[in-house]
PDB file of N, CA and C in Angstrom:
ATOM      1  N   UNK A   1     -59.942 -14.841 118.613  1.00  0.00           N
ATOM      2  CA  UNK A   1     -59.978 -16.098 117.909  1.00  0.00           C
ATOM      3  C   UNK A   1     -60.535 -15.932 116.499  1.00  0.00           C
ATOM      4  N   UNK A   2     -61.532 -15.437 115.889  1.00  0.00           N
ATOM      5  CA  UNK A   2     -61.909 -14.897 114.732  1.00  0.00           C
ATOM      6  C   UNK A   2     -60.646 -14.593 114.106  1.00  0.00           C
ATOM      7  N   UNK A   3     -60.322 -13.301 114.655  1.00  0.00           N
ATOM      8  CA  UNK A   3     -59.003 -12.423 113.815  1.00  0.00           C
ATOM      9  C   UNK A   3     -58.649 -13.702 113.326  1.00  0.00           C
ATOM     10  N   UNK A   4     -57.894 -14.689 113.980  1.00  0.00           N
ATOM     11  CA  UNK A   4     -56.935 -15.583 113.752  1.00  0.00           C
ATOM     12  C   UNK A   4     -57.841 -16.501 112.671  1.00  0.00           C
ATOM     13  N   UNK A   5     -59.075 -16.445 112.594  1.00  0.00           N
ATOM     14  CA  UNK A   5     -59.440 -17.195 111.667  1.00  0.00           C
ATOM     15  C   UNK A   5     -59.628 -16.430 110.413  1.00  0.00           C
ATOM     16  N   UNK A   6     -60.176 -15.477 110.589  1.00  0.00           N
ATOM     17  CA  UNK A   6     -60.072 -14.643 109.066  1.00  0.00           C
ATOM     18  C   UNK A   6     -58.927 -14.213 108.427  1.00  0.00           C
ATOM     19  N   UNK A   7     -58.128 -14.185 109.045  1.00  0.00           N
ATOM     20  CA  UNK A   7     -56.438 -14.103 108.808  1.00  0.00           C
ATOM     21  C   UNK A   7     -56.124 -15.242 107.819  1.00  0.00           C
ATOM     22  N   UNK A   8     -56.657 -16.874 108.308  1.00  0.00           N
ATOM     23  CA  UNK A   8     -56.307 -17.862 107.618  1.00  0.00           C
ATOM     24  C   UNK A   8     -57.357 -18.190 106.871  1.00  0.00           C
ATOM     25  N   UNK A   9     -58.211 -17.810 106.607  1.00  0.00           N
ATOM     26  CA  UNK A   9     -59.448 -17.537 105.272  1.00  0.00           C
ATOM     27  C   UNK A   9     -59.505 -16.429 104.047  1.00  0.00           C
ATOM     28  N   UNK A  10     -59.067 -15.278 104.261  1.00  0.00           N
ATOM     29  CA  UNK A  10     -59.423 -14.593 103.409  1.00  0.00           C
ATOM     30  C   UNK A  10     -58.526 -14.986 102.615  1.00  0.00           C
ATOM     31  N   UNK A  11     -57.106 -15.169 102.686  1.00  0.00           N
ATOM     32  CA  UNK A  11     -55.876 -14.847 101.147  1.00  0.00           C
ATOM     33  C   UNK A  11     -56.917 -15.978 100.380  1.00  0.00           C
ATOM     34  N   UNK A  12     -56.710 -17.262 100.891  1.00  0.00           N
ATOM     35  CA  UNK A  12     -56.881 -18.313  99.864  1.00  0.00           C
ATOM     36  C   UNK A  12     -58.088 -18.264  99.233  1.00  0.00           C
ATOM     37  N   UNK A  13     -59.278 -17.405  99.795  1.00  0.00           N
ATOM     38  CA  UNK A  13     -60.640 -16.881  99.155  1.00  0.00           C
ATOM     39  C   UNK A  13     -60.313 -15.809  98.141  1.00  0.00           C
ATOM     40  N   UNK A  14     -59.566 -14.658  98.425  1.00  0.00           N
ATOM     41  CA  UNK A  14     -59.196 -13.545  97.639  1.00  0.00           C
ATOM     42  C   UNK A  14     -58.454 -14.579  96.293  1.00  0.00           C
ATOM     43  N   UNK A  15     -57.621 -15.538  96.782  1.00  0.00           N
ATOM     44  CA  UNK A  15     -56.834 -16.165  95.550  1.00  0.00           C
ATOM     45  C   UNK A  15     -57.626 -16.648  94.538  1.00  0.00           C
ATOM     46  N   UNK A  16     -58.870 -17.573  95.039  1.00  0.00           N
ATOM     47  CA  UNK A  16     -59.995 -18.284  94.363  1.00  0.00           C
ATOM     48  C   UNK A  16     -61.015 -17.366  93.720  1.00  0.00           C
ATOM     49  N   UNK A  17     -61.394 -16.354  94.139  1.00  0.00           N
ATOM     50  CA  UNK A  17     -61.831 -15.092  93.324  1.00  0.00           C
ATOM     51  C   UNK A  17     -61.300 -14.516  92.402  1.00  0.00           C
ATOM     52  N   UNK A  18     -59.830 -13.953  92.578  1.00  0.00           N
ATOM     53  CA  UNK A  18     -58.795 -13.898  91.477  1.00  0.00           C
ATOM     54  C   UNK A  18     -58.932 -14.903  90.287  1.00  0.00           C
ATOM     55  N   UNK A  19     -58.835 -15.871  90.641  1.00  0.00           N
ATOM     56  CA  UNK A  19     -58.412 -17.249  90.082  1.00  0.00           C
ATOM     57  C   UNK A  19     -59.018 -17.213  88.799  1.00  0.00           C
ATOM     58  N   UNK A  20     -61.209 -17.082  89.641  1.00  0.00           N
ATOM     59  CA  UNK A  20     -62.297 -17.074  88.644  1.00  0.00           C
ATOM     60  C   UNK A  20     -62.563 -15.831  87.762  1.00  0.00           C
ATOM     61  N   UNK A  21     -61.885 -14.984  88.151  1.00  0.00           N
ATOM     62  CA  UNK A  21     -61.746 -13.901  87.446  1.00  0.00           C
ATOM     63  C   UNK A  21     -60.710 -13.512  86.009  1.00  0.00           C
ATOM     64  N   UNK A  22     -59.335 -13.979  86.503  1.00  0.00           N
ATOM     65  CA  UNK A  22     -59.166 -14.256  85.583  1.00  0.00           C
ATOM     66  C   UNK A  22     -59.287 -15.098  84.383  1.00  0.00           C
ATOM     67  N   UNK A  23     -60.282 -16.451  85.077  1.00  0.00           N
ATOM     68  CA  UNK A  23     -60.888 -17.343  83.941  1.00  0.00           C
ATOM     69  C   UNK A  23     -61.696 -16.852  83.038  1.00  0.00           C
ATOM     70  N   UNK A  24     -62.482 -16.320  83.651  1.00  0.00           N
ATOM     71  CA  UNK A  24     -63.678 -15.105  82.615  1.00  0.00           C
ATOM     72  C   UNK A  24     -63.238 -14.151  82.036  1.00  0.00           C
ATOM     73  N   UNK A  25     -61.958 -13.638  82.389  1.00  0.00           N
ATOM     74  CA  UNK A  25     -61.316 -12.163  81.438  1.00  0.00           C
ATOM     75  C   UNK A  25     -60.566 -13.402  80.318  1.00  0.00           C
ATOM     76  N   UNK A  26     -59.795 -14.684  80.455  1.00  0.00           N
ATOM     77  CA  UNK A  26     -59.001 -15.202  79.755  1.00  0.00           C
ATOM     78  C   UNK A  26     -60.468 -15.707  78.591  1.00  0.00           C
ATOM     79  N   UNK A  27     -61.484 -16.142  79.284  1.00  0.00           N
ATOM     80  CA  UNK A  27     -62.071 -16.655  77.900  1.00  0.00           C
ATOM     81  C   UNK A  27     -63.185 -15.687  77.278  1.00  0.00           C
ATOM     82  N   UNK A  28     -63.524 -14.220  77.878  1.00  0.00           N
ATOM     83  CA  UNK A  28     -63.444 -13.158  76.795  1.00  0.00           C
ATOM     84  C   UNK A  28     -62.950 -13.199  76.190  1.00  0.00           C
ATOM     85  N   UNK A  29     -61.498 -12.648  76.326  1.00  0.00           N
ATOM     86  CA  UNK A  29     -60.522 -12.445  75.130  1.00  0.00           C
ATOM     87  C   UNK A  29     -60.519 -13.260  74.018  1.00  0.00           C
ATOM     88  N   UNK A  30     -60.755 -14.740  74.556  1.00  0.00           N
ATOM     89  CA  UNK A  30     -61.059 -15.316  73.350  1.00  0.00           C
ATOM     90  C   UNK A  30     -61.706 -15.844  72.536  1.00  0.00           C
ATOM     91  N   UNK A  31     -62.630 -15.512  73.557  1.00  0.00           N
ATOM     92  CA  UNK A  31     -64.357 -15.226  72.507  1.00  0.00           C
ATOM     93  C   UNK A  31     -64.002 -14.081  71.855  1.00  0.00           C
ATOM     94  N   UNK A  32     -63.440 -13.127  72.206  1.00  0.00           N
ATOM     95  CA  UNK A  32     -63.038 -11.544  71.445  1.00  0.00           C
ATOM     96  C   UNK A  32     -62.507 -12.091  70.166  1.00  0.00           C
ATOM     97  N   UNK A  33     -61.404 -12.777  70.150  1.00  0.00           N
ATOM     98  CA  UNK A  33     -60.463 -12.968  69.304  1.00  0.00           C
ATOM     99  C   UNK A  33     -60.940 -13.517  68.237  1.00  0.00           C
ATOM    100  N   UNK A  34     -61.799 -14.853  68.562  1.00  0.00           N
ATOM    101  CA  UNK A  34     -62.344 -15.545  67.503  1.00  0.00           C
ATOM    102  C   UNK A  34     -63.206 -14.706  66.602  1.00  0.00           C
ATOM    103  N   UNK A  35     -64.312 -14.070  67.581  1.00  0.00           N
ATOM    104  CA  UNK A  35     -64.824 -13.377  66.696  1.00  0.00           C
ATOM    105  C   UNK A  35     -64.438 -12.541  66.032  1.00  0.00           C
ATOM    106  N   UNK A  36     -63.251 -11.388  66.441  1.00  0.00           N
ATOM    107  CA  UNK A  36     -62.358 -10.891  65.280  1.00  0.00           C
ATOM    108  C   UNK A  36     -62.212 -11.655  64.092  1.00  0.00           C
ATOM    109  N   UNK A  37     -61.383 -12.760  64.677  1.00  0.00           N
ATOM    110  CA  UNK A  37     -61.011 -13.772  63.601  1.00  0.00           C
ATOM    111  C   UNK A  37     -62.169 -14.059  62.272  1.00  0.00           C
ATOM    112  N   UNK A  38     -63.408 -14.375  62.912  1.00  0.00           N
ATOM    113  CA  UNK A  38     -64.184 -15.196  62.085  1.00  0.00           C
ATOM    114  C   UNK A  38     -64.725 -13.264  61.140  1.00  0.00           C
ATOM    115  N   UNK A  39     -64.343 -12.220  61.654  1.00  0.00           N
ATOM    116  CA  UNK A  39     -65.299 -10.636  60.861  1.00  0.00           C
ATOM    117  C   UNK A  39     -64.062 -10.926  59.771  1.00  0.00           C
ATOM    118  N   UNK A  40     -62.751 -10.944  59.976  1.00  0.00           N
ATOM    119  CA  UNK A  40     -61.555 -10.839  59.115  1.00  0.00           C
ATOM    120  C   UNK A  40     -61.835 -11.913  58.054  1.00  0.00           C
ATOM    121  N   UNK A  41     -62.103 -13.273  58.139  1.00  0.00           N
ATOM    122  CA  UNK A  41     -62.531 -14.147  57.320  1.00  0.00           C
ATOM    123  C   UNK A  41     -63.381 -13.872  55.905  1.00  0.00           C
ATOM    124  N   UNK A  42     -64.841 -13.207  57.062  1.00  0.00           N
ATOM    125  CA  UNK A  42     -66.003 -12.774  56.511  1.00  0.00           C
ATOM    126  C   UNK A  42     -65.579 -11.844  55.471  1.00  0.00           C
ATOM    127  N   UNK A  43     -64.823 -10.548  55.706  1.00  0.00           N
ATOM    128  CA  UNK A  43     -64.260  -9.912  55.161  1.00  0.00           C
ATOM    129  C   UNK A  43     -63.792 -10.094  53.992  1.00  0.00           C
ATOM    130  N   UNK A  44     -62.657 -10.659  54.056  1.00  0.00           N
ATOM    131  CA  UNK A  44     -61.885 -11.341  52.996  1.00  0.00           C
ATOM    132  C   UNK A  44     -62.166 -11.968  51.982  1.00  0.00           C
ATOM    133  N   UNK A  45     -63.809 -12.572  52.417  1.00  0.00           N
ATOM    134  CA  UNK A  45     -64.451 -13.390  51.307  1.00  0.00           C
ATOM    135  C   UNK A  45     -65.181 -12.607  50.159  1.00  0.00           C
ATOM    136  N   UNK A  46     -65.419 -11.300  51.634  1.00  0.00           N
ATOM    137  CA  UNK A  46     -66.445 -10.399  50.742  1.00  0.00           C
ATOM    138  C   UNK A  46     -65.143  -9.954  49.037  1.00  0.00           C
ATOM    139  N   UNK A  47     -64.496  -9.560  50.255  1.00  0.00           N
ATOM    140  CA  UNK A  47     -63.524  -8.962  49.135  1.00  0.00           C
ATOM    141  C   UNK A  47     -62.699  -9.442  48.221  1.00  0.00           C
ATOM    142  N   UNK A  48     -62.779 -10.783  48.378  1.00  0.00           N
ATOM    143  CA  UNK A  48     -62.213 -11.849  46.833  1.00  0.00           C
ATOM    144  C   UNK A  48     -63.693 -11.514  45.982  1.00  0.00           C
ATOM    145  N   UNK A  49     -64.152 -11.888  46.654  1.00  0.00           N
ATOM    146  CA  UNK A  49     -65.928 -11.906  45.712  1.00  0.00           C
ATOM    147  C   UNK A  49     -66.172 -10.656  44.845  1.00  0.00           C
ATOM    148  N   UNK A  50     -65.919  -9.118  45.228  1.00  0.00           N
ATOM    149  CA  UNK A  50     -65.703  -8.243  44.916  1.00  0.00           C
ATOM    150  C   UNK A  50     -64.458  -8.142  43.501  1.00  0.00           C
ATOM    151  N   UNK A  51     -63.418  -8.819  43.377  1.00  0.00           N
ATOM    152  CA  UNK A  51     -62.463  -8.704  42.257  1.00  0.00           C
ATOM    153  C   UNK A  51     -63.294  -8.950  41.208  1.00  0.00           C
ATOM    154  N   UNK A  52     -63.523  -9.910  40.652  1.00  0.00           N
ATOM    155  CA  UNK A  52     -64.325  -9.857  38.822  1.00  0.00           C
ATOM    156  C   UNK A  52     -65.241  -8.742  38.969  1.00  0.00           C
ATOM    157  N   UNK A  53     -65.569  -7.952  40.112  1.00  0.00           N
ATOM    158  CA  UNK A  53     -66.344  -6.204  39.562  1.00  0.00           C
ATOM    159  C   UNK A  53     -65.545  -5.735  39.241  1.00  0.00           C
ATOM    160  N   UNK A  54     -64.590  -5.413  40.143  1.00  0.00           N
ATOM    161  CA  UNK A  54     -63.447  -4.802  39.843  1.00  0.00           C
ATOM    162  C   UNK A  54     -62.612  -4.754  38.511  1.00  0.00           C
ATOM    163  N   UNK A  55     -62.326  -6.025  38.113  1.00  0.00           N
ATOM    164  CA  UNK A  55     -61.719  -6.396  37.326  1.00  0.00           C
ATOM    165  C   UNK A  55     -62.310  -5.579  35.676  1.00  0.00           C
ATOM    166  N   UNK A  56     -64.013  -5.977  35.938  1.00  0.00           N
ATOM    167  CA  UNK A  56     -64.754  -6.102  34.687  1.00  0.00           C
ATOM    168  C   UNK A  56     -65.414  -4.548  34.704  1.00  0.00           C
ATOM    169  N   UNK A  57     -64.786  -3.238  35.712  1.00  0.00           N
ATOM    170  CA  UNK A  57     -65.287  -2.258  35.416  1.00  0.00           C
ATOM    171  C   UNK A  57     -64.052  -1.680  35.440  1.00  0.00           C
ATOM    172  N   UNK A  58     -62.790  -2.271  34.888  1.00  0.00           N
ATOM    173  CA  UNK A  58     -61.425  -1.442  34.572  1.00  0.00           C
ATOM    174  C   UNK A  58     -62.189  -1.850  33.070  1.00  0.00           C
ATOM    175  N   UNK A  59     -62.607  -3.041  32.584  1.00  0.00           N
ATOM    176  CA  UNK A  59     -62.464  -3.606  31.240  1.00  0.00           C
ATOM    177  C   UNK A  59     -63.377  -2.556  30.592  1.00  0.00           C
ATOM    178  N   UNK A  60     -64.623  -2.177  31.371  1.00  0.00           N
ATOM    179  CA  UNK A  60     -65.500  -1.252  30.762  1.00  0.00           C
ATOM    180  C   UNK A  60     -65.308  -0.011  30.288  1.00  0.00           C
ATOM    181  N   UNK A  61     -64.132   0.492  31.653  1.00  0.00           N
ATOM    182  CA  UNK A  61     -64.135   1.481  31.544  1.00  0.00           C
ATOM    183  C   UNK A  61     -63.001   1.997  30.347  1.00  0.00           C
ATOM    184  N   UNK A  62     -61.861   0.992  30.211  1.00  0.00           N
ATOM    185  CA  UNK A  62     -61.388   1.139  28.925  1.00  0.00           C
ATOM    186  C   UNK A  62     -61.935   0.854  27.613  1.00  0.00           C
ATOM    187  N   UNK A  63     -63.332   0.236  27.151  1.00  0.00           N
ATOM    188  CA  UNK A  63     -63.586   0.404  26.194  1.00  0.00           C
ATOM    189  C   UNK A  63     -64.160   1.470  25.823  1.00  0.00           C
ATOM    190  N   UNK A  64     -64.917   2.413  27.055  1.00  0.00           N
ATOM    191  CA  UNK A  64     -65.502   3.443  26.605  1.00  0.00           C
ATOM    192  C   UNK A  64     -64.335   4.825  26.634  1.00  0.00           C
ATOM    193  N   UNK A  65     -63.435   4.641  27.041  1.00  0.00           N
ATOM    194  CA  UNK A  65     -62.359   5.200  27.054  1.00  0.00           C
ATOM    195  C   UNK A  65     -61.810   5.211  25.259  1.00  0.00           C
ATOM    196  N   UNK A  66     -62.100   4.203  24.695  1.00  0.00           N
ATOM    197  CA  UNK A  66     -61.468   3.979  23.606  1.00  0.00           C
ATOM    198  C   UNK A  66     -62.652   4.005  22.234  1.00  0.00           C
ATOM    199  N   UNK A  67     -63.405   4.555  23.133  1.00  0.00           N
ATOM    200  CA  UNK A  67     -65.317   4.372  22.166  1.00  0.00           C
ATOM    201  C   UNK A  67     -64.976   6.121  21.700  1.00  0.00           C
ATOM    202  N   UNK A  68     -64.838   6.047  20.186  1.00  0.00           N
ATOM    203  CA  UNK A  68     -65.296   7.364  19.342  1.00  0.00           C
ATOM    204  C   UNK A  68     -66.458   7.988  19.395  1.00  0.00           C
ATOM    205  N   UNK A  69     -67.134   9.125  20.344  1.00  0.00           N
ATOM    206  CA  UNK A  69     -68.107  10.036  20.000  1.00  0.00           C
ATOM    207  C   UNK A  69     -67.805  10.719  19.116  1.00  0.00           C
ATOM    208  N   UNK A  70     -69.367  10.957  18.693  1.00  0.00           N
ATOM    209  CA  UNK A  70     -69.216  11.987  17.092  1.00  0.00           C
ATOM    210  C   UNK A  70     -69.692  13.139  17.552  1.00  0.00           C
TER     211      UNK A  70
END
């Protein structure tokens, strides 16, 4: 009598374990993702912010490029 009951208990327990499992791998990923998302952002800002150096040590570097030593 057991057998016959654990027979009709375990799938739908194994399913509900599954179930919660994949809930927690699905909202890793997208805790993963976001936070990718939000480093790529971060990133990007750094590196707009970074252009007027850029910009203003091509400008430098051609004036001393064009500066007469004696």
């Amino acid at each position: 009598m057991s057998s016959v009951n654990s027979a009709w208990l375990v799938p739908p327990t194994v399913l509900v374990i599954g179930a919660f499992a994949a809930a927690l791998i699905g909202r890793a990923i997208t805790s993963a993702l976001n936070d990718a998302d939000a480093a790529r952002r971060r990133f990007r800002k750094l590196e707009d912010g970074l252009i007027p150096l850029r910009v203003e040590t091509r400008r430098v570097r051609g004036s001393v490029d064009r500066f007469e030593s004696r």
